[in-house]
N, C-alpha and C. Protein backbone atom coordinates (compact mmCIF):
# COMPACT_ATOMS: atom_id res chain seq x y z
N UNK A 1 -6.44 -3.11 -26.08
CA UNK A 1 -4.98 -3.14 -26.21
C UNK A 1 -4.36 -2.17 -25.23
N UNK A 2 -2.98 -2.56 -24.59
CA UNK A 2 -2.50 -2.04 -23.58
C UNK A 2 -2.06 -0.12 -24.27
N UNK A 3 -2.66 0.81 -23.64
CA UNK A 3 -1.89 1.91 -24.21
C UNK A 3 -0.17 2.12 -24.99
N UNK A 4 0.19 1.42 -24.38
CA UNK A 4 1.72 1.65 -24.48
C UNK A 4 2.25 0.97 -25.82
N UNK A 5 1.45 -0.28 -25.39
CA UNK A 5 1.49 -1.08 -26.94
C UNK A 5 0.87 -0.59 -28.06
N UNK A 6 -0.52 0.44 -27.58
CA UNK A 6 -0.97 0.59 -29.32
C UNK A 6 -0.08 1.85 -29.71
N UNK A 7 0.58 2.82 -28.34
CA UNK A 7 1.52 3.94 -28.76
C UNK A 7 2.83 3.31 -29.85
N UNK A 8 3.22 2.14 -29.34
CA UNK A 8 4.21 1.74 -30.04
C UNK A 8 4.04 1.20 -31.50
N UNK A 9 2.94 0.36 -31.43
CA UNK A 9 2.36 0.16 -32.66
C UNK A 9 1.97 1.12 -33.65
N UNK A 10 1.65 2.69 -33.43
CA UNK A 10 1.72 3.19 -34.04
C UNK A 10 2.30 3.66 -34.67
N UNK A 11 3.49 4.08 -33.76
CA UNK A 11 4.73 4.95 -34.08
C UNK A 11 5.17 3.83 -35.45
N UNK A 12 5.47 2.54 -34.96
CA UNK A 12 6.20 1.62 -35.98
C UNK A 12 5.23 1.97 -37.57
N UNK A 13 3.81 1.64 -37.04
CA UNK A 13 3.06 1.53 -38.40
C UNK A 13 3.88 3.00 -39.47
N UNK A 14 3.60 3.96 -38.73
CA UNK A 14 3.49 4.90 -39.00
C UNK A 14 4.89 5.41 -39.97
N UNK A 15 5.99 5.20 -39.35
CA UNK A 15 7.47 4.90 -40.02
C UNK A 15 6.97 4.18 -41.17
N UNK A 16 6.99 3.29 -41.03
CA UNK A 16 6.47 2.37 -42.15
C UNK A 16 6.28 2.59 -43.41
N UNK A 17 5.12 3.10 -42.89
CA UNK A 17 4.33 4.59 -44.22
C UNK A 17 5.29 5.38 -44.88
N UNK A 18 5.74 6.12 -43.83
CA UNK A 18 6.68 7.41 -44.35
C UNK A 18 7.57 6.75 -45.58
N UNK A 19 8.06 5.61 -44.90
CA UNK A 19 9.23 4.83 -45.71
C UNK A 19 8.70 4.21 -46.82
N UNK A 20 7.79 4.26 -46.86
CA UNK A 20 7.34 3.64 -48.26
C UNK A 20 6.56 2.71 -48.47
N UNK A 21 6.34 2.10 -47.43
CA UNK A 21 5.39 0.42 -47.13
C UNK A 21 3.71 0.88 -46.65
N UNK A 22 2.88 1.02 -48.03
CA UNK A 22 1.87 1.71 -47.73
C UNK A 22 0.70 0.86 -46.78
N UNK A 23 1.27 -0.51 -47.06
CA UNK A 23 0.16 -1.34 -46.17
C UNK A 23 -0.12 -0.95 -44.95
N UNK A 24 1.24 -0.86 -44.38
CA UNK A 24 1.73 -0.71 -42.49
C UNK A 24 0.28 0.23 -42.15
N UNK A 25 -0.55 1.51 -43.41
CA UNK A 25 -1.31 1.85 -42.87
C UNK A 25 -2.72 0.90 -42.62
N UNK A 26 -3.25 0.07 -42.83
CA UNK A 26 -4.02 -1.03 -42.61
C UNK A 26 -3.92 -0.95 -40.52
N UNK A 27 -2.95 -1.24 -40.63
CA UNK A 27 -2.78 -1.20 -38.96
C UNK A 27 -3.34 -0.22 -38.18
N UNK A 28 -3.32 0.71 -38.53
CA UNK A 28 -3.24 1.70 -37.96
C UNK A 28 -5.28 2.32 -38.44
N UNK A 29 -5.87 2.06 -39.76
CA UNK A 29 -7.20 1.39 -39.78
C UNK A 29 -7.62 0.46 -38.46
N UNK A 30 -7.15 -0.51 -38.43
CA UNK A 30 -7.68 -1.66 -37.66
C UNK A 30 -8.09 -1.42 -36.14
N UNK A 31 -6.81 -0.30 -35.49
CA UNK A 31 -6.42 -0.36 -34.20
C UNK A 31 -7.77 1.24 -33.84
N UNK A 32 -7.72 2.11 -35.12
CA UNK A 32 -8.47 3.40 -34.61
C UNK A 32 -9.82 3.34 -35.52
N UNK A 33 -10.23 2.17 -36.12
CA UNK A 33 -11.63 2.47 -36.73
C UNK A 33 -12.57 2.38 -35.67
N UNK A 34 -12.31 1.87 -35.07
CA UNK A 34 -13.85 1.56 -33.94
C UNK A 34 -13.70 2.84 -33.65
N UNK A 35 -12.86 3.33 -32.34
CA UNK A 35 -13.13 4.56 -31.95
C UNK A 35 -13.42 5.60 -32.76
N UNK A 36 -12.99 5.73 -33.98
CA UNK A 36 -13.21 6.99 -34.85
C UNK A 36 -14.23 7.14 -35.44
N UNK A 37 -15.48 5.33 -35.41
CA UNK A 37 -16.50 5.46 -36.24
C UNK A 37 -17.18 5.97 -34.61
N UNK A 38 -17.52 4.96 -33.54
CA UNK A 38 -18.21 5.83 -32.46
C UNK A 38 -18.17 7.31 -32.25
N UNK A 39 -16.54 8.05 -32.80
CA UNK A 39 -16.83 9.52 -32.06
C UNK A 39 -17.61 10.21 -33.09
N UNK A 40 -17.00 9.32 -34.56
CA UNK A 40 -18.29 10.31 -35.63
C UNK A 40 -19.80 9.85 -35.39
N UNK A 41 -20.52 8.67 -34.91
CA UNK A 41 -21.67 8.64 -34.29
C UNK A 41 -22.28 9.34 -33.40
N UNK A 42 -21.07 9.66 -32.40
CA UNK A 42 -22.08 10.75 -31.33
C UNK A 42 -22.24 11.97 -32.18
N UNK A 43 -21.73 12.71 -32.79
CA UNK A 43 -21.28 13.77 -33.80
C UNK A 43 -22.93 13.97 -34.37
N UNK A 44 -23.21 12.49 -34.95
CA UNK A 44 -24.11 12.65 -35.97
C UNK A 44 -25.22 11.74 -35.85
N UNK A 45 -24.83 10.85 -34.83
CA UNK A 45 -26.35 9.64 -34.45
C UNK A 45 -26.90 8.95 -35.65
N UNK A 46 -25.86 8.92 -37.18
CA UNK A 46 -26.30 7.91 -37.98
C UNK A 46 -24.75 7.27 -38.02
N UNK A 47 -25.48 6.02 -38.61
CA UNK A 47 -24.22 4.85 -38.02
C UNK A 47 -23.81 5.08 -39.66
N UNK A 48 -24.37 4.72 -40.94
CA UNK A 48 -24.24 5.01 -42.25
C UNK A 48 -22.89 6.09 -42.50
N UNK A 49 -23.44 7.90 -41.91
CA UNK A 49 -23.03 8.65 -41.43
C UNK A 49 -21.19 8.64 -41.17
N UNK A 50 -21.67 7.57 -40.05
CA UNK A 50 -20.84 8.25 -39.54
C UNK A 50 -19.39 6.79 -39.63
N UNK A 51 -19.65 6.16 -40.30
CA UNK A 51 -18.65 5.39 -41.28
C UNK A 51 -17.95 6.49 -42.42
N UNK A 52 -18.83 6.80 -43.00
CA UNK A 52 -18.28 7.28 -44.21
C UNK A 52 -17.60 9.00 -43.32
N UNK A 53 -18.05 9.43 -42.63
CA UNK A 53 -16.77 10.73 -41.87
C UNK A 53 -15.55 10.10 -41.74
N UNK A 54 -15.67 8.58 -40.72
CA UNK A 54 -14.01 8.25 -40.21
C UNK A 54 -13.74 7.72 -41.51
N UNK A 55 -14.12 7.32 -42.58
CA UNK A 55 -13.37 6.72 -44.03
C UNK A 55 -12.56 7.93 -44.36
N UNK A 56 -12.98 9.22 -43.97
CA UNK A 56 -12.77 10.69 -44.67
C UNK A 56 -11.54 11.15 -43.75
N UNK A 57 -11.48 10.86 -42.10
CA UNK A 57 -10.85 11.22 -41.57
C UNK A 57 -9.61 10.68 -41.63
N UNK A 58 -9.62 9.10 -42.02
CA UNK A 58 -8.83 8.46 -42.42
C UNK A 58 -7.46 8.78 -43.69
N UNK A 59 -8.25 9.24 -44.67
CA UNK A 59 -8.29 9.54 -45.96
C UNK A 59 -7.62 10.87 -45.40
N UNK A 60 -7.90 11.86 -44.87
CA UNK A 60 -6.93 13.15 -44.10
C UNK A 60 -5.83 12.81 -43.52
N UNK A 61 -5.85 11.41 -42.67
CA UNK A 61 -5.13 11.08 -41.70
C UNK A 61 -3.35 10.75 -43.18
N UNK A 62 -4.36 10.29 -44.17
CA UNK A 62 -3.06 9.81 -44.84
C UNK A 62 -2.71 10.28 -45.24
N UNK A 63 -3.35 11.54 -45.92
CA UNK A 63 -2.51 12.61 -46.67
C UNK A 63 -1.72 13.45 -45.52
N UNK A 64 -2.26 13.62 -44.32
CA UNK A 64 -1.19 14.67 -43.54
C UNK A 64 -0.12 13.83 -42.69
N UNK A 65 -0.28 12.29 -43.22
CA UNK A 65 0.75 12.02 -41.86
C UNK A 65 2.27 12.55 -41.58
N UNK A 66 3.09 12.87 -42.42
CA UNK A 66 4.25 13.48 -42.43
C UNK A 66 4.01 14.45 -41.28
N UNK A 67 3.01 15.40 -40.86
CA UNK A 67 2.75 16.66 -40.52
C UNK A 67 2.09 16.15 -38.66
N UNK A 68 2.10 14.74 -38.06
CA UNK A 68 2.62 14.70 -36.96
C UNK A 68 3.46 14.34 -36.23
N UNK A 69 4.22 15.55 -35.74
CA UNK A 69 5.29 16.08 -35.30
C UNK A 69 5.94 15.11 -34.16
N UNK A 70 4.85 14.67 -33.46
CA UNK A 70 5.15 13.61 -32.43
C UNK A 70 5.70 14.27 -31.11
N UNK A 71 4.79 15.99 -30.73
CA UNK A 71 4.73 16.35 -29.31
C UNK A 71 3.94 15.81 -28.62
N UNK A 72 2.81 15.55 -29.08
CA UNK A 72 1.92 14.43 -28.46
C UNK A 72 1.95 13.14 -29.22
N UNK A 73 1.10 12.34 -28.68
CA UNK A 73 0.37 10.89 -29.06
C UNK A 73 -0.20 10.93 -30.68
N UNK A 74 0.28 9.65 -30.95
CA UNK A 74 -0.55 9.39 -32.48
C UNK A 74 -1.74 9.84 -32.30
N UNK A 75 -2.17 9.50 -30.99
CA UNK A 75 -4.36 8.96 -30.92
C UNK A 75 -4.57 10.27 -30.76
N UNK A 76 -4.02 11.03 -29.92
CA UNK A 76 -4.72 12.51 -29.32
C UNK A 76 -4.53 13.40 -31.03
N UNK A 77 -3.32 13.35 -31.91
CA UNK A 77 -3.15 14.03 -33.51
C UNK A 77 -4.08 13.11 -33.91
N UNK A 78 -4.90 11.88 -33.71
CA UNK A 78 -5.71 11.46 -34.84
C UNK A 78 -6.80 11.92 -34.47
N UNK A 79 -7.26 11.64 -33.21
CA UNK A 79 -8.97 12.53 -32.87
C UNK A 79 -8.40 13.70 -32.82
N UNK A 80 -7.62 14.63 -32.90
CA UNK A 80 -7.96 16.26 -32.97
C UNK A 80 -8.39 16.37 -34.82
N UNK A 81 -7.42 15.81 -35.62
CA UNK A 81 -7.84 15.59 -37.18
C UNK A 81 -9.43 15.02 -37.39
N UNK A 82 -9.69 14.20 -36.73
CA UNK A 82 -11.07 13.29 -36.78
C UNK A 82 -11.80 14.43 -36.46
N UNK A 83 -12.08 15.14 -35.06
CA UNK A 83 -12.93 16.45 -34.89
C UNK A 83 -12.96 17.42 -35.92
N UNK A 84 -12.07 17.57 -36.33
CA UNK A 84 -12.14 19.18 -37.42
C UNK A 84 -12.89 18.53 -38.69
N UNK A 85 -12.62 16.85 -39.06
CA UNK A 85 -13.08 16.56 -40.18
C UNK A 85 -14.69 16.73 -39.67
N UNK A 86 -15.02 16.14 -38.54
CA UNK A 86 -16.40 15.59 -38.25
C UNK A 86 -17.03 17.50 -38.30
N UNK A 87 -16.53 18.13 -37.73
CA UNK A 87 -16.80 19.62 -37.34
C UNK A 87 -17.15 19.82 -38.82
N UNK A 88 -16.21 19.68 -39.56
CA UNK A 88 -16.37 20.24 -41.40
C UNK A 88 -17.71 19.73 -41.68
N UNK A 89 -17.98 18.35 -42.00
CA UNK A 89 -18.82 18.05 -42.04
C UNK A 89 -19.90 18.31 -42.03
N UNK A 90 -20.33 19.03 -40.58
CA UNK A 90 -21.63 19.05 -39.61
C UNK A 90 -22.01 20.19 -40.33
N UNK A 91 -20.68 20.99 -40.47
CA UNK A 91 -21.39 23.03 -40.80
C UNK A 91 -21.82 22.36 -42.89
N UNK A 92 -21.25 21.46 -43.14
CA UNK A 92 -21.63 21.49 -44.72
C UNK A 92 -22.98 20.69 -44.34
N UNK A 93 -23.44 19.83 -43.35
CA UNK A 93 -24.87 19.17 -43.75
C UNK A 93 -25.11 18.90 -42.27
N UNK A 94 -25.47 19.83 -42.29
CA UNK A 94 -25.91 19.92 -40.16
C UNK A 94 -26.87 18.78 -39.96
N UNK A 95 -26.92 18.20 -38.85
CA UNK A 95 -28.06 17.39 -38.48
C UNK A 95 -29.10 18.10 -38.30
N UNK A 96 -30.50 17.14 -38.36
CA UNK A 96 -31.40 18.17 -37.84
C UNK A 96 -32.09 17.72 -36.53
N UNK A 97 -31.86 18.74 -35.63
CA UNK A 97 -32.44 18.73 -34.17
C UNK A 97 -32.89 19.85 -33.81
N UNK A 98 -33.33 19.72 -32.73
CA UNK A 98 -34.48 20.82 -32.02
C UNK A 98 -33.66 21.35 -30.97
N UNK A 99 -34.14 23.06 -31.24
CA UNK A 99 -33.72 23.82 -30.50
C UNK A 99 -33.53 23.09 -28.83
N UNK A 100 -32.69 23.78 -28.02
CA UNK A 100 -32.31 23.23 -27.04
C UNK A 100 -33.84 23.28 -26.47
N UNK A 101 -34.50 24.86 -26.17
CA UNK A 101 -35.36 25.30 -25.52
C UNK A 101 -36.34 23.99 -25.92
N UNK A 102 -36.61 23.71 -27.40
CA UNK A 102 -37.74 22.97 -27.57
C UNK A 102 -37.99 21.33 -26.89
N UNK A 103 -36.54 20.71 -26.81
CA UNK A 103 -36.82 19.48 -25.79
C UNK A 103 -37.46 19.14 -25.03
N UNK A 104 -38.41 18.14 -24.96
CA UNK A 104 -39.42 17.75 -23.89
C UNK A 104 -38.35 17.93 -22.32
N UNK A 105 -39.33 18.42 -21.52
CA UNK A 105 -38.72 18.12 -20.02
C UNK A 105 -39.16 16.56 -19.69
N UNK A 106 -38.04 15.97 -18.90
CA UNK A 106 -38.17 14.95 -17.64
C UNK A 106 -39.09 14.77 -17.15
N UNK A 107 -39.95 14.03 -16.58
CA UNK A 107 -41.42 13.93 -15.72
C UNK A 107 -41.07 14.55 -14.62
N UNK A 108 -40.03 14.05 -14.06
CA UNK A 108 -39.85 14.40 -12.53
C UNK A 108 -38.60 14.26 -11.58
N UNK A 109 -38.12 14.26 -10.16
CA UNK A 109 -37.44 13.64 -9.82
C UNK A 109 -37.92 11.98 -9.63
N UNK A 110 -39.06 11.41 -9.79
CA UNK A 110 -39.48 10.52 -9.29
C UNK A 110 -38.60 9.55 -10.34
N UNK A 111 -38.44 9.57 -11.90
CA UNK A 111 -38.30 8.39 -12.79
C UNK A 111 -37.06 8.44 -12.28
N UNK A 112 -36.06 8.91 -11.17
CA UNK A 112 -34.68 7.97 -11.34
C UNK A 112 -35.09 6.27 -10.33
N UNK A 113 -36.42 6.56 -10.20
CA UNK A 113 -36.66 4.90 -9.21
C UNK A 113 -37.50 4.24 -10.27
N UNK A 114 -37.40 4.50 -11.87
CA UNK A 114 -38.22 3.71 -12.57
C UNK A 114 -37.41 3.55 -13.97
N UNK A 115 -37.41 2.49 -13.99
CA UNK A 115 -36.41 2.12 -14.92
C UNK A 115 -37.12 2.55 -16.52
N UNK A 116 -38.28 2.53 -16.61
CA UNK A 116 -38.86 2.90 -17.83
C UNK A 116 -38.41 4.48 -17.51
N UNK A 117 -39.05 5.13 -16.86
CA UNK A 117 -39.09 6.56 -17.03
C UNK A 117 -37.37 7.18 -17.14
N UNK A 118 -36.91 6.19 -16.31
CA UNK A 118 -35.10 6.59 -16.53
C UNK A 118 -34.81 6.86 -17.85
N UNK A 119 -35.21 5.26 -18.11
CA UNK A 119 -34.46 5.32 -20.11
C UNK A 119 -35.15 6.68 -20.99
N UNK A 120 -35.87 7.21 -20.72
CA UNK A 120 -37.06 8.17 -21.20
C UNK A 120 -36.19 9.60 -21.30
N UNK A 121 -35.58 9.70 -19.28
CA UNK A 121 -35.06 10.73 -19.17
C UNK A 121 -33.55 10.77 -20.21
N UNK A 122 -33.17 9.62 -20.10
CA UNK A 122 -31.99 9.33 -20.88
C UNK A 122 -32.19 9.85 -22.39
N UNK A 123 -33.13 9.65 -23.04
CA UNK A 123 -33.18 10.42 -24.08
C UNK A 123 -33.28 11.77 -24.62
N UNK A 124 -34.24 11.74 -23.34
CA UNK A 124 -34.44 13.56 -23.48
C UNK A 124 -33.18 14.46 -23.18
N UNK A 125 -32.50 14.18 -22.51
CA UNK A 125 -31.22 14.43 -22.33
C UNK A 125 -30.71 14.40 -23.26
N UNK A 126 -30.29 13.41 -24.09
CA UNK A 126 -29.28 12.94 -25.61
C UNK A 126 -29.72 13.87 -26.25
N UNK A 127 -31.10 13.96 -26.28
CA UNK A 127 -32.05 14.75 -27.30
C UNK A 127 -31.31 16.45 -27.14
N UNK A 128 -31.22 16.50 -26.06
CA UNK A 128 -31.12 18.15 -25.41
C UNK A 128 -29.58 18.16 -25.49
N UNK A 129 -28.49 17.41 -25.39
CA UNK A 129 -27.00 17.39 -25.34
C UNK A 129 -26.63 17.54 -27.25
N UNK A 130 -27.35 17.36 -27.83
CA UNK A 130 -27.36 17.05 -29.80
C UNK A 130 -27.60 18.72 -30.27
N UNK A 131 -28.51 19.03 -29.07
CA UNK A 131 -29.40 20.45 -29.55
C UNK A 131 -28.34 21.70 -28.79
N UNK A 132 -27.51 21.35 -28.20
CA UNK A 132 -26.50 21.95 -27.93
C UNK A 132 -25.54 23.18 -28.65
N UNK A 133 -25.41 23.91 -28.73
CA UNK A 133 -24.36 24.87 -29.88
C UNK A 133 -23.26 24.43 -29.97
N UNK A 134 -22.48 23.91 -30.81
CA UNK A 134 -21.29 23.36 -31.23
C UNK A 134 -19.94 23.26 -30.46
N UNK A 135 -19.60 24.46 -30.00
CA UNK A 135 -18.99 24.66 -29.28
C UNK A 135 -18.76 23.83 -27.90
N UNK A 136 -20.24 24.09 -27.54
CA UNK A 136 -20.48 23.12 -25.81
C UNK A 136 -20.63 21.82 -26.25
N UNK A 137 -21.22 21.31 -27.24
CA UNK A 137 -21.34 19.95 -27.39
C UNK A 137 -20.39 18.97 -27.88
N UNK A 138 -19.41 19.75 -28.79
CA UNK A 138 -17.98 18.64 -28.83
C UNK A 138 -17.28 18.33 -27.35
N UNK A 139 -16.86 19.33 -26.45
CA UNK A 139 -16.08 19.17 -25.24
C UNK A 139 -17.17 17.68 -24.57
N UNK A 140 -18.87 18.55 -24.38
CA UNK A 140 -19.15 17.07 -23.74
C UNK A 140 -19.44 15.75 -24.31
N UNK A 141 -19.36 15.55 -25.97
CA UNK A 141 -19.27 14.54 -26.35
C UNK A 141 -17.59 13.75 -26.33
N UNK A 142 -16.94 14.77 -26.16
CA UNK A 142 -15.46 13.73 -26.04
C UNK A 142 -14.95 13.82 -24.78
N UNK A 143 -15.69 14.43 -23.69
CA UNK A 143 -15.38 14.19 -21.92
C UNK A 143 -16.24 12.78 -21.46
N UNK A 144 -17.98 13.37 -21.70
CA UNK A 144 -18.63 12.43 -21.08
C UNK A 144 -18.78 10.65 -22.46
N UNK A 145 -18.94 11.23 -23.60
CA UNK A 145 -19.52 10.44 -24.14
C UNK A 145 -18.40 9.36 -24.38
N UNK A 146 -17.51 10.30 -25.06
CA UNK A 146 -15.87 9.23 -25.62
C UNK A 146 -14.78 9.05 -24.58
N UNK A 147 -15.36 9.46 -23.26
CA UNK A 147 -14.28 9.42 -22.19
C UNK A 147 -13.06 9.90 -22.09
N UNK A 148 -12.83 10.80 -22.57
CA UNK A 148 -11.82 11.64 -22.66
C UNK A 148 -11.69 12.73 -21.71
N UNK A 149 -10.05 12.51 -20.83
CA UNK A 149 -9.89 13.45 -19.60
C UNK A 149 -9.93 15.18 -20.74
N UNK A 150 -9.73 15.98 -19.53
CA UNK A 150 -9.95 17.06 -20.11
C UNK A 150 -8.62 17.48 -21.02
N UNK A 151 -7.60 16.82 -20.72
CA UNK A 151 -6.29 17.19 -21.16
C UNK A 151 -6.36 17.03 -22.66
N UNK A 152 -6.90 15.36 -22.52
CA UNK A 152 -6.74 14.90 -23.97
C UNK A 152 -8.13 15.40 -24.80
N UNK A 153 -9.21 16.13 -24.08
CA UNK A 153 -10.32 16.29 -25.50
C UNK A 153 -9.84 18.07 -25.72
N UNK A 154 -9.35 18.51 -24.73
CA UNK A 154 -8.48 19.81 -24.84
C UNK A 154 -7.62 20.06 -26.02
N UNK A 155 -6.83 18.81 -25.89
CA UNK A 155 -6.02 18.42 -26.83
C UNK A 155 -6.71 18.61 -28.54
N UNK A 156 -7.81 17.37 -28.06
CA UNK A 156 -8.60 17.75 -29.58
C UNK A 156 -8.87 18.18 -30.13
N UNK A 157 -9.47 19.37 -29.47
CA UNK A 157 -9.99 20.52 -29.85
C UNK A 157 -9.29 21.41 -30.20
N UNK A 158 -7.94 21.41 -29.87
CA UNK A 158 -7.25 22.52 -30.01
C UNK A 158 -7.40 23.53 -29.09
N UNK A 159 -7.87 23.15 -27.97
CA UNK A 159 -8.90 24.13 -27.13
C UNK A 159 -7.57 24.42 -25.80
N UNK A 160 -7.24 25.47 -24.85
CA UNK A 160 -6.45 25.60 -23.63
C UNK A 160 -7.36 24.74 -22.66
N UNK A 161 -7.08 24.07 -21.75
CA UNK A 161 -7.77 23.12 -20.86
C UNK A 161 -9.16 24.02 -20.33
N UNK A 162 -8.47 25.61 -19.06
CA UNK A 162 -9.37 26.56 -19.04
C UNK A 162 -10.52 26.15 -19.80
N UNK A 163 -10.07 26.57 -21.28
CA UNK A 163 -11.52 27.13 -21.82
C UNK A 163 -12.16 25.38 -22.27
N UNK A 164 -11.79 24.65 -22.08
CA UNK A 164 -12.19 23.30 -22.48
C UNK A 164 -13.16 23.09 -20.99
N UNK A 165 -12.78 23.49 -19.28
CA UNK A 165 -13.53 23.55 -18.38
C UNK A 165 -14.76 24.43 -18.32
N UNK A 166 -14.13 25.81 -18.75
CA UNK A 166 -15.47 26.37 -18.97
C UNK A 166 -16.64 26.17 -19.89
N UNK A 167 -16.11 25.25 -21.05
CA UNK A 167 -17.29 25.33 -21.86
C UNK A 167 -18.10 24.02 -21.60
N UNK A 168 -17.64 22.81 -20.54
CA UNK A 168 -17.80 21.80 -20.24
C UNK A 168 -19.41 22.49 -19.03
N UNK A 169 -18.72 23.79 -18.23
CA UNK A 169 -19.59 24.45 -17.39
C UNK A 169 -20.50 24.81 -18.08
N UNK A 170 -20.27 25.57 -18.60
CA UNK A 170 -21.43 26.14 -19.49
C UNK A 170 -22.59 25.06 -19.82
N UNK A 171 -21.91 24.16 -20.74
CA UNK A 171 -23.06 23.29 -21.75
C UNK A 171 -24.07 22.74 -20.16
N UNK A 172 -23.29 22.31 -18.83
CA UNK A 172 -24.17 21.45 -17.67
C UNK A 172 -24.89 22.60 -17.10
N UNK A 173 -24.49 24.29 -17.47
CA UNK A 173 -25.54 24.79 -16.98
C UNK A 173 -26.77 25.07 -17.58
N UNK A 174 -26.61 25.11 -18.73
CA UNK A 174 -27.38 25.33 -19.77
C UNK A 174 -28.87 24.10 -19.71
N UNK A 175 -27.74 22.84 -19.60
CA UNK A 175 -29.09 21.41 -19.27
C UNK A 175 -29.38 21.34 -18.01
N UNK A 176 -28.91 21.86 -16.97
CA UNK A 176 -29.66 22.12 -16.08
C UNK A 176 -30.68 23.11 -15.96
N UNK A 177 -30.42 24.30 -16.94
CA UNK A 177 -31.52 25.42 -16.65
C UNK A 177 -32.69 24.68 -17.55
N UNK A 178 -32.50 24.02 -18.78
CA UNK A 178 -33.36 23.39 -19.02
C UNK A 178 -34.35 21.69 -18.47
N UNK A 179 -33.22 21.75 -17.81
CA UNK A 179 -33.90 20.55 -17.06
C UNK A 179 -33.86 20.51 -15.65
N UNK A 180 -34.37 20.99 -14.83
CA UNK A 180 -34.28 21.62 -13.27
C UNK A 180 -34.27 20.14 -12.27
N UNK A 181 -35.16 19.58 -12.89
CA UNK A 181 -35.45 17.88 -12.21
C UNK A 181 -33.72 17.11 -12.27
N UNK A 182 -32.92 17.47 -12.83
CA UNK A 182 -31.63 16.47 -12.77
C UNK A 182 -30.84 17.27 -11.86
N UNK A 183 -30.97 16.86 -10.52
CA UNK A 183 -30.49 17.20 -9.82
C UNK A 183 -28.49 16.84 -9.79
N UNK A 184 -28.47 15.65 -10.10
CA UNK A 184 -27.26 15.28 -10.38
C UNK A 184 -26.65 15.09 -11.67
N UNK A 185 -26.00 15.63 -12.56
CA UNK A 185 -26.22 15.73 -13.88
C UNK A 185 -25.17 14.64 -14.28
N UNK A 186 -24.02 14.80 -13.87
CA UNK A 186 -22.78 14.42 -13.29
C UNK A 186 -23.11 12.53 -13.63
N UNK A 187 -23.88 12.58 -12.67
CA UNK A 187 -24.61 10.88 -12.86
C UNK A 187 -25.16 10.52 -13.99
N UNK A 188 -26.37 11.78 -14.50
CA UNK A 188 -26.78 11.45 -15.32
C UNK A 188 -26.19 10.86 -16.89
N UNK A 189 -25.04 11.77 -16.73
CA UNK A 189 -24.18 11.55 -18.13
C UNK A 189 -23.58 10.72 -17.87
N UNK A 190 -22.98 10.01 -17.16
CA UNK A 190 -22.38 8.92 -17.04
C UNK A 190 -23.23 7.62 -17.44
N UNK A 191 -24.78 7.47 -17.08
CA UNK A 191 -25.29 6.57 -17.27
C UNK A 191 -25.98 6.58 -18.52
N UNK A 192 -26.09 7.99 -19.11
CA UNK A 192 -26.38 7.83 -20.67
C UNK A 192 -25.39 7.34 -21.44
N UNK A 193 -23.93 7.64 -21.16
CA UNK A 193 -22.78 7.05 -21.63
C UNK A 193 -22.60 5.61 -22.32
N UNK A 194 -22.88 4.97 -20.52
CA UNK A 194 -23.15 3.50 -20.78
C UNK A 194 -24.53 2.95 -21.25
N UNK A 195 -25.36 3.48 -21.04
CA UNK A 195 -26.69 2.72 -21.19
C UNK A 195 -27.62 3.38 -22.80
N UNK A 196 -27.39 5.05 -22.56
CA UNK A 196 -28.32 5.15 -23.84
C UNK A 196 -27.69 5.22 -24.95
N UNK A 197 -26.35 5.84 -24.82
CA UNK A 197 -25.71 6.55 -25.77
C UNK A 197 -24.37 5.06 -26.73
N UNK A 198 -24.93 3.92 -26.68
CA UNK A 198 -23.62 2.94 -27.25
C UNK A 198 -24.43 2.51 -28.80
N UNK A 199 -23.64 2.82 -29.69
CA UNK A 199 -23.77 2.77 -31.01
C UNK A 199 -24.48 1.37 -31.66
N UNK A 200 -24.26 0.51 -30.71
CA UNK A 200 -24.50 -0.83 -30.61
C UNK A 200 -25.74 -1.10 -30.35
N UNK A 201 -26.25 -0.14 -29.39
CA UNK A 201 -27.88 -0.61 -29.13
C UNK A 201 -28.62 0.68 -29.97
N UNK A 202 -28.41 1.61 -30.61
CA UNK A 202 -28.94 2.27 -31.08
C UNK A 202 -29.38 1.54 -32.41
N UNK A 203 -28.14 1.05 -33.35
CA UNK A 203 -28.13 0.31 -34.46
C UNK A 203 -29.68 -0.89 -34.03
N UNK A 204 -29.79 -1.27 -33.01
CA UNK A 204 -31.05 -2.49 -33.23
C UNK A 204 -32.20 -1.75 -32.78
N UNK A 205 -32.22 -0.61 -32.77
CA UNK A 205 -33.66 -0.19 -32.59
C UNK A 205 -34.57 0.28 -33.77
């Protein structure tokens, strides 16, 4: 859907609500469940999971709607609400992953010319981006993973852009000191984006 149109669509749904017409929120379900169940998936890598967070975020979304103000965007006030819920979450029933240090390394520079060993590196990576400290790993799950410019996962976070760049630095130096072979990291996340990291092919494995 064209940005402008789902901005408008919201705003309307959203009146709606206020005024009394509780359905109008259905719409506003329809237009942000996908995205809100994917960002609670990267969050948590269960699909089960991470339905029942955006049901929750949802469920926040309705009790506080009066309370956006409308300096920004519906979407940027619904994923900054969606993060703090998913954030709540995580500290009450953390996932369990392995220390950053403990992640298998990459074979080599050689697997970016082998499509098996690629998908391999692709994991170990996911594996090592999960094992991340909280902090570094929301900025790069809503830059690289959910595509979000820095303005708007800045936004999310509640974070000043600055410190939304630096901690974006940080987390790529961190997988680079652990992974010396990814010479281009930049690439790398982009192609875990599309290829390892879609909720869709995880679910059939």
């Amino acid at each position: 859907m064209n940005a402008t149109i789902s901005a408008d669509a919201d705003l309307l749904d959203v009146e709606r609500v206020l005024a009394g017409d509780i359905a109008a929120f259905e719409g506003i379900v329809r237009r942000w469940q996908g995205p809100l169940v994917n960002m609670a998936w990267r969050y948590c890598r269960d699909r089960g999971r991470a339905e029942e967070m955006a049901q929750e975020a949802f469920i926040h979304a309705w009790r506080g709607l009066a309370k956006w103000r409308r300096e920004s965007s519906f979407s940027t006030w619904l994923f900054a609400l969606a993060a703090n819920v998913y954030r709540s979450d995580l500290k009450r029933f953390p996932t369990e992953t392995l220390p950053l240090e403990a992640a298998p390394e990459a074979s080599g520079p050689a697997f970016q010319h082998r499509e098996t060993e690629r998908r391999e590196c692709y994991e170990v990576v996911r594996r090592a981006v999960l094992a991340l400290p909280l902090r570094y790993r929301e900025p790069v799950i809503l830059y690289y993973f959910h595509e979000m410019d820095v303005a708007a996962a800045a936004a999310t976070l509640g974070l000043p852009e600055g410190t939304l760049k630096a901690r974006l630095s940080r987390a790529r130096a961190l997988l680079r000191q652990r992974f010396p072979h990814l010479e281009d990291l930049e690439d790398e996340y982009t192609a875990i984006r599309v290829s390892a990291l879609e909720p869709g092919k995880e679910a059939t494995n």
